[in-house]
Protein backbone atom coordinates (compact mmCIF):
# COMPACT_ATOMS: atom_id res chain seq x y z
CA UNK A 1 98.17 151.47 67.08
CA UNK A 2 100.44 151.07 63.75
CA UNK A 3 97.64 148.80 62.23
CA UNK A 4 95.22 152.43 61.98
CA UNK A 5 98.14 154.31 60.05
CA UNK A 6 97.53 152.27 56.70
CA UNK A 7 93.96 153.10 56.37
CA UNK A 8 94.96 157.03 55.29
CA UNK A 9 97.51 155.81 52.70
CA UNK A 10 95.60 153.08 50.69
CA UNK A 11 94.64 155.54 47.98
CA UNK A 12 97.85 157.10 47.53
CA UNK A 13 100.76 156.11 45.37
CA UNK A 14 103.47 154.74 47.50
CA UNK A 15 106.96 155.01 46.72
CA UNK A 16 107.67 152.13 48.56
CA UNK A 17 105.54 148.84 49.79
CA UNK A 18 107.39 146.34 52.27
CA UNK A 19 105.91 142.63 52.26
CA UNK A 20 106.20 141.26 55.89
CA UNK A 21 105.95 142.61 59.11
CA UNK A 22 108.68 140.61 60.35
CA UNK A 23 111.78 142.70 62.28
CA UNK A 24 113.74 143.01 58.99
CA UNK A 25 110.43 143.91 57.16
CA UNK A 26 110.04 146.70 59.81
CA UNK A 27 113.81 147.69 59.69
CA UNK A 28 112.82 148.10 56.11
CA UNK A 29 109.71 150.47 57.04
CA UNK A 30 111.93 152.53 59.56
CA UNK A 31 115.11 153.15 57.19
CA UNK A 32 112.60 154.12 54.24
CA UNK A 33 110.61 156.76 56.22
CA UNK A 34 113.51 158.42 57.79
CA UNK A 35 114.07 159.29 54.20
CA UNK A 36 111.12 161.04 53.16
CA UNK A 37 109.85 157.96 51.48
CA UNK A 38 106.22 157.23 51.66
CA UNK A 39 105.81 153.36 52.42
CA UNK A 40 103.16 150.63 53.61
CA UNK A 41 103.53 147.35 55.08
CA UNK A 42 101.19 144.50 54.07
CA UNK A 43 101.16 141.74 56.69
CA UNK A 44 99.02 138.83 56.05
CA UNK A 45 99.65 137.60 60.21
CA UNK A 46 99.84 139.39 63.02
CA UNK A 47 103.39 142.00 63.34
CA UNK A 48 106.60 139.60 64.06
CA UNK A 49 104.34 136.75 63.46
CA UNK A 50 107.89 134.48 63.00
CA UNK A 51 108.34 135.41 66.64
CA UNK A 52 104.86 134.59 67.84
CA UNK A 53 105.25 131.75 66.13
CA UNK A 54 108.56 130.92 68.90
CA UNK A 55 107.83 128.70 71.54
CA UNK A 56 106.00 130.42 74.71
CA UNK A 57 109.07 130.73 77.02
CA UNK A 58 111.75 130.06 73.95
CA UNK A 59 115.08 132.37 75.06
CA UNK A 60 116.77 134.25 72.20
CA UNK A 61 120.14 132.95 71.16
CA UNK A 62 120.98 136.39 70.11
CA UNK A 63 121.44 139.53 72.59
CA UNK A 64 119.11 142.06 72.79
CA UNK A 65 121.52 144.77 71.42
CA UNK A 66 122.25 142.38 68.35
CA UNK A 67 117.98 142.16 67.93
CA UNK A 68 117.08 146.57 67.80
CA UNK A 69 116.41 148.37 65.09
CA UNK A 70 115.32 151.70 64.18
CA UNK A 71 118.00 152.73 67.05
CA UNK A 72 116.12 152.06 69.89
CA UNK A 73 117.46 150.52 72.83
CA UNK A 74 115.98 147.00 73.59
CA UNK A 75 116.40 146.94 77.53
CA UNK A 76 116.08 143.44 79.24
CA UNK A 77 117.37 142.17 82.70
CA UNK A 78 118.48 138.97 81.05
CA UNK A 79 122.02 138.25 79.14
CA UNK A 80 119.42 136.72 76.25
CA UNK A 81 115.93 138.07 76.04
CA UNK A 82 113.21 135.98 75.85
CA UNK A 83 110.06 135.57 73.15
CA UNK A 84 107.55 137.92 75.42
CA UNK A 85 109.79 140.61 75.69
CA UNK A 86 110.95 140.74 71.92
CA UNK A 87 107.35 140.77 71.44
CA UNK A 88 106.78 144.23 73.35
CA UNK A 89 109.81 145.48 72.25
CA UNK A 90 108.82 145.28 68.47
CA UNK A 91 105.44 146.23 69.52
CA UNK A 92 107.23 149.84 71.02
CA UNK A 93 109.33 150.14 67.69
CA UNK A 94 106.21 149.92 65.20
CA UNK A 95 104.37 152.32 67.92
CA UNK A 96 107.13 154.75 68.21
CA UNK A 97 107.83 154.91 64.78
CA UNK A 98 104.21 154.96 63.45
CA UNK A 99 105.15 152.39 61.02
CA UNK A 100 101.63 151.89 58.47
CA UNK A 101 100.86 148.20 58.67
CA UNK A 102 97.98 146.36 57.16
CA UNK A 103 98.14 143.70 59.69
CA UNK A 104 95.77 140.16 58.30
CA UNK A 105 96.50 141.39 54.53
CA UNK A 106 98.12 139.06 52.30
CA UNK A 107 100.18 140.29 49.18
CA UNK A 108 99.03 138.18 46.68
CA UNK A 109 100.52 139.41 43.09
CA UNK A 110 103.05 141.80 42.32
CA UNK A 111 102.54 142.91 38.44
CA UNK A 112 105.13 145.22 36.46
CA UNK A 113 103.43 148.07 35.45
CA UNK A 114 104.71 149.55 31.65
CA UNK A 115 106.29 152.30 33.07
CA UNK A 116 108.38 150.44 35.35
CA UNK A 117 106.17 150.92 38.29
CA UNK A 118 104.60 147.57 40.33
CA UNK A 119 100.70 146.90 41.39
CA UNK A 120 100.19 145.02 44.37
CA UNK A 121 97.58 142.97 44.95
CA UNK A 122 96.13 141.97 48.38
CA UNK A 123 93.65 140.05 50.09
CA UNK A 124 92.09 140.68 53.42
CA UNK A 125 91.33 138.21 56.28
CA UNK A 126 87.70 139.90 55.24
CA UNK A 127 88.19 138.59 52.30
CA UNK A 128 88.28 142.29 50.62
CA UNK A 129 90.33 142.45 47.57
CA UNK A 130 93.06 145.44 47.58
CA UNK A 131 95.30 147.03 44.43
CA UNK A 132 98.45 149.40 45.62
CA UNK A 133 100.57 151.15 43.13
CA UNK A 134 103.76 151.33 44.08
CA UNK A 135 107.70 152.73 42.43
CA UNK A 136 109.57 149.78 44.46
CA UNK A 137 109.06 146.87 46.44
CA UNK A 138 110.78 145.08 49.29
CA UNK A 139 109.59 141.39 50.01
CA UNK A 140 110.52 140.51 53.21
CA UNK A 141 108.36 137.26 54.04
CA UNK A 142 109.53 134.85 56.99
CA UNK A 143 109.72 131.13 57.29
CA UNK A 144 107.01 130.14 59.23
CA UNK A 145 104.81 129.69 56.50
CA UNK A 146 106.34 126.05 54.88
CA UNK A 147 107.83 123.03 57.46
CA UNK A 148 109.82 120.74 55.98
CA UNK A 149 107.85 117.92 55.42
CA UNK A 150 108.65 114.19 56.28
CA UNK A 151 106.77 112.60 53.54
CA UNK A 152 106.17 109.58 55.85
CA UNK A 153 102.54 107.74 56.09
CA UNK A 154 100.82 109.61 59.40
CA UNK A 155 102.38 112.71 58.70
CA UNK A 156 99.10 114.19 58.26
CA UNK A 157 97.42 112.88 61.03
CA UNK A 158 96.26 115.37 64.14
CA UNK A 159 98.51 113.66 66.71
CA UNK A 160 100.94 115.60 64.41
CA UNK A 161 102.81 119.28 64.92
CA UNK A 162 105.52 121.15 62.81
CA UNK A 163 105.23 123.84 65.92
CA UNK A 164 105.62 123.70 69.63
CA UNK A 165 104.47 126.03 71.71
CA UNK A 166 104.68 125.07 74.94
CA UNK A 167 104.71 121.94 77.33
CA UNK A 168 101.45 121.90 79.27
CA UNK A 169 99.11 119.87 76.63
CA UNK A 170 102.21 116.93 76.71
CA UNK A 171 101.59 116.34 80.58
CA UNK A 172 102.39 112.87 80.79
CA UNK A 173 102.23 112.20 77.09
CA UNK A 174 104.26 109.98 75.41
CA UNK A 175 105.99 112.41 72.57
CA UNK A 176 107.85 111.70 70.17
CA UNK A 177 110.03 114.88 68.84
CA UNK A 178 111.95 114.44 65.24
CA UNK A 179 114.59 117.09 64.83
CA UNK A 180 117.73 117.75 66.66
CA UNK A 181 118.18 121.61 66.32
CA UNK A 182 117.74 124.24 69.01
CA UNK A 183 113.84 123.66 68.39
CA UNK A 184 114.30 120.20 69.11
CA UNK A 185 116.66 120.44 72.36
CA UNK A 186 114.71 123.42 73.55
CA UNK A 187 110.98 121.45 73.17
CA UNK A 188 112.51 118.38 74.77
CA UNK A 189 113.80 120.54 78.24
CA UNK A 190 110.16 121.92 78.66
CA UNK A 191 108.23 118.61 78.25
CA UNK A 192 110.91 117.14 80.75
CA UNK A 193 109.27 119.68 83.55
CA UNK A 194 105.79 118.44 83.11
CA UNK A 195 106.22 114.61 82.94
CA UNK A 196 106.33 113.86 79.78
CA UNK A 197 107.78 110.68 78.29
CA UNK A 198 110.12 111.76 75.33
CA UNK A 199 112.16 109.90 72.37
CA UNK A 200 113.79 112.26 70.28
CA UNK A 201 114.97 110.67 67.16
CA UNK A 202 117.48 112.59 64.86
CA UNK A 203 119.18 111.20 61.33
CA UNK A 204 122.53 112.69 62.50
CA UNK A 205 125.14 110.98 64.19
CA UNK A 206 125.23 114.07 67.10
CA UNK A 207 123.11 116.97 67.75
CA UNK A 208 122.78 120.22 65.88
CA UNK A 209 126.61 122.08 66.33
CA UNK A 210 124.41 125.59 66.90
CA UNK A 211 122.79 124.23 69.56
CA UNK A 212 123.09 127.18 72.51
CA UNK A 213 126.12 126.35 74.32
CA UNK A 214 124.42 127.00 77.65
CA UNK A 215 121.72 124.77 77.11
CA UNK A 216 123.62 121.63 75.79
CA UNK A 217 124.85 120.34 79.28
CA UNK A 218 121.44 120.43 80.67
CA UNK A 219 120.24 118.54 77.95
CA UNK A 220 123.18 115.92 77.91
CA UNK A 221 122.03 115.64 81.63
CA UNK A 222 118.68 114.68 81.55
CA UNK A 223 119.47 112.08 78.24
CA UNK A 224 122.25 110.64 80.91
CA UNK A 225 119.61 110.77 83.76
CA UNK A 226 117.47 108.92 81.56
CA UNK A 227 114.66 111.82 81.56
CA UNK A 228 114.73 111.83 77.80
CA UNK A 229 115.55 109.00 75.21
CA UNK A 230 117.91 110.26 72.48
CA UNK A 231 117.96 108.23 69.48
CA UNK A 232 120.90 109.41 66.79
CA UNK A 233 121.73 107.95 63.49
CA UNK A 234 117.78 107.18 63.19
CA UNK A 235 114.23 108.62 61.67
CA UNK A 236 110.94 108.10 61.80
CA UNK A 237 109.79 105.81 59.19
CA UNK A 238 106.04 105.79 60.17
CA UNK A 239 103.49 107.48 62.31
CA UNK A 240 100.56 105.03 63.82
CA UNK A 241 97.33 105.85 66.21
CA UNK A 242 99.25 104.85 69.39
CA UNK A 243 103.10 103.79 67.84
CA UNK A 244 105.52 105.07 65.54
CA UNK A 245 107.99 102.84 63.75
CA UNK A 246 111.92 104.26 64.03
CA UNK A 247 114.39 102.70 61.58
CA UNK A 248 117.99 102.55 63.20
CA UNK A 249 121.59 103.27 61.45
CA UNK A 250 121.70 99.08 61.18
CA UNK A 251 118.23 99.65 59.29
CA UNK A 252 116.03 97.59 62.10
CA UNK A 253 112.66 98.75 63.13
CA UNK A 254 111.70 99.29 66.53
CA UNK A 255 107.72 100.08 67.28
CA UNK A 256 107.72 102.53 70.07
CA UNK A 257 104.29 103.49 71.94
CA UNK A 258 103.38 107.32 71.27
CA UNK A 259 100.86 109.43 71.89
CA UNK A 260 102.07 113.05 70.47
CA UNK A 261 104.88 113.40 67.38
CA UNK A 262 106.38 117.37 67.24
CA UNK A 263 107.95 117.05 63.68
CA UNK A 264 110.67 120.34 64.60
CA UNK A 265 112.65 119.83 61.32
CA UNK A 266 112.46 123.67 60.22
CA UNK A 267 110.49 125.69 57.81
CA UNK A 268 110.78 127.15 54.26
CA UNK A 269 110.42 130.52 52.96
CA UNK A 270 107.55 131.01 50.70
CA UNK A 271 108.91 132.10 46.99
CA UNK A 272 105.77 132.22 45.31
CA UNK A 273 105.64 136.25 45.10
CA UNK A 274 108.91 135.98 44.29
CA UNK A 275 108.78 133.12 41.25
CA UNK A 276 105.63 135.03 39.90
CA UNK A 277 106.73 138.27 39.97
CA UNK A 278 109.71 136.74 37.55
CA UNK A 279 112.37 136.64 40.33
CA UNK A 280 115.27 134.31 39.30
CA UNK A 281 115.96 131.31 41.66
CA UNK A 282 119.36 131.06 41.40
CA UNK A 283 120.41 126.45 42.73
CA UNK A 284 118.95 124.08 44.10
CA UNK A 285 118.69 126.01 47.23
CA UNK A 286 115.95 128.38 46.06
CA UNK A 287 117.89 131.71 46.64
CA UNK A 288 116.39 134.59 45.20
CA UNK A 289 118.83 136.25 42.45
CA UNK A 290 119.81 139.98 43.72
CA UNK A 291 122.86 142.44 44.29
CA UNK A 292 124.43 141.73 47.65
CA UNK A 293 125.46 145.55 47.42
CA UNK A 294 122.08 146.45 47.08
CA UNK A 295 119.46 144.13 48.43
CA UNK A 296 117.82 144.67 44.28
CA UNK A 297 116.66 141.22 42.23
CA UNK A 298 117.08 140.93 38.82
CA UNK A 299 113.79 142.71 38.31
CA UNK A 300 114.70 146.22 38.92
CA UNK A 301 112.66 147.74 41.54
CA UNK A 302 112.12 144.55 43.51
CA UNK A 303 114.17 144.23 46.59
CA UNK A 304 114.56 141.07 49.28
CA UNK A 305 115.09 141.39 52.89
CA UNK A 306 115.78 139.28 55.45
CA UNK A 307 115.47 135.39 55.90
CA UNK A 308 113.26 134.74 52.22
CA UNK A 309 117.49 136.12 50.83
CA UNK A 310 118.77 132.70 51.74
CA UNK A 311 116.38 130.62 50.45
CA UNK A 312 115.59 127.48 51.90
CA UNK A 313 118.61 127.71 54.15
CA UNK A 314 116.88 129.69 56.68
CA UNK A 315 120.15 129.79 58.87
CA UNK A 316 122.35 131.63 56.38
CA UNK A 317 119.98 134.95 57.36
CA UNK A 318 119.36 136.25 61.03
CA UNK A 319 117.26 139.11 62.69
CA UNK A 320 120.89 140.70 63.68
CA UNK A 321 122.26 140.39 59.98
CA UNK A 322 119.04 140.86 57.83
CA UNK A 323 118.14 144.41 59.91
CA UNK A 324 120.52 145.74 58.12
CA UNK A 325 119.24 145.30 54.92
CA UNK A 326 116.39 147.70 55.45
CA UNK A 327 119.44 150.58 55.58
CA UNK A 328 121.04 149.53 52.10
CA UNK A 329 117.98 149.66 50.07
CA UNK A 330 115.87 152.36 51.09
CA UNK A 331 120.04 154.34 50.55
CA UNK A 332 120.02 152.33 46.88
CA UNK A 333 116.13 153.68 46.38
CA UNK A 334 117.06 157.10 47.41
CA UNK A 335 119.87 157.01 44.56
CA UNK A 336 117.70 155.73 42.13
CA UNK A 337 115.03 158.60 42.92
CA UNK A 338 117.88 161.15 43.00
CA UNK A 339 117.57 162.61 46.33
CA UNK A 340 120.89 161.61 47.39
């Protein structure tokens, strides 16, 4: 139902206008109206769309207490909740809250106004064209939106993913997966229980240190059982119809038959809002420039929440520590609008 509560409020001037639908961006929403302040949500995907974009049966490293917002309990009969259920419980928070969300509306522009106020500019899946005036803005974009690309010949081919969803389609496949992250470890389990054949081929001389410590033995058990081929210190050098060519640490090739490749070597934020509304990158990591006190940029009135804060390392910012930067700046714009 949240997606209806926009429609009343695209005329009006908002005092606030969140970019993402993600948890933090709805965090955002939550802390801002339990102020008085009147705000919109502009999603150009679906709400959470970084957790729809989670494998099918992916489990949560986080618990479910360290996942709510708004204050509402997130109930689950498992020690980690799983994708489906943060799904509906997100789902209940936007509903219960009445949070206005222009779900399959991408912000395009944000232009400074003389007066210090911002127009947003959206687009619609419609393809209808959309102006918001606005005091402040919170940009609170995912991750989903970027991979990291290999920039290897075949990269672009169709036998080709940056995303796994689930196992089924791999029955039997020979598949390749790059990557040796939770993603990676967690892709490689599932196409173990439907048959497939898997090499998984990571640069690093041992796996991912976050990987979830209840899932590593059951991985190391199926690599020593043979189920899946683990190939460290090595990459992917090329990606062919029915091979792909691996160089190892001694800088040999091997050609190994393949019918699927799941490239799971994580995503990017998107900073182009950010860059053109004159946001300061601050190193070569991309980070956005702003007040750790106060969530604010260097362009006054322009807030970041959530993962697009730690610029392309999308591990420095979680759902359990950017929720809480919804709280700080709808306080900061409070103070600014004097109704401490």
């Amino acid at each position: 139902m949240a997606n209806y509560f926009y429609r009343s409020r695209r005329y009006l001037m908002q005092d606030v206008i969140i970019i993402g639908a993600g948890p933090c961006g709805l965090s955002a929403a939550i802390e801002c109206q339990r102020r008085g302040l009147h705000t919109l949500v502009l999603e150009k995907h679906c709400l959470v769309h970084s957790i729809f974009s989670y494998p099918t049966h992916m489990q949560f490293f986080s618990t479910a207490e360290l996942l709510e917002i708004g204050d509402m309990p997130f109930s689950t009969p498992n020690e980690k909740p799983f994708r489906h259920e943060a799904l509906a419980y997100y789902r209940k928070v936007s509903e219960q809250y009445e949070v206005p969300i222009a779900s399959y509306e991408e912000a395009t522009k944000i232009e400074r106004l003389p007066d210090g106020t911002f127009k947003v500019h959206s687009i619609t899946r419609g393809g209808e064209v959309w102006e918001y005036e606005t005091r402040y803005v919170i940009i609170a974009t995912g991750y989903f939106d970027h991979p990291n690309m290999l920039g290897i010949p075949g990269e672009d081919t169709d036998k080709v993913s940056h995303y796994f969803q689930e196992a089924h389609p791999y029955t039997g496949m020979k598949v390749a997966i790059i990557g040796g992250s939770n993603s990676a470890v967690d892709a490689a389990m599932e196409l173990s229980r439907v048959g497939a054949e898997i090499t998984m081929v990571y640069r690093g001389d041992e796996l991912s240190s976050s990987i979830k410590p209840w899932v590593k033995p059951l991985f190391e058990g199926l690599v020593n059982k043979g189920r899946i081929n683990l190939m460290l210190s090595s990459r992917v050098i090329e990606i062919k119809t029915a091979e792909i060519v691996v160089e190892l640490s001694d800088h040999n090739h091997v050609h190994l038959p393949n019918d699927f490749v799941l490239a799971l070597t994580g995503f990017r934020p998107d900073r182009k809002l950010l860059h053109e509304a004159g946001v300061e990158l601050t190193d070569e990591m991309e980070k956005p420039k702003f007040d750790t006190e106060t969530m604010e940029s260097n362009v006054p009135g322009i807030y970041v929440a959530g993962v697009i804060a730690s610029g392309r390392n999308a591990n420095e910012v979680f759902i359990e520590t950017g929720r809480g930067h919804g709280r700080v700046i709808a306080e900061h714009i409070l103070s600014s609008l004097g109704r401490e």
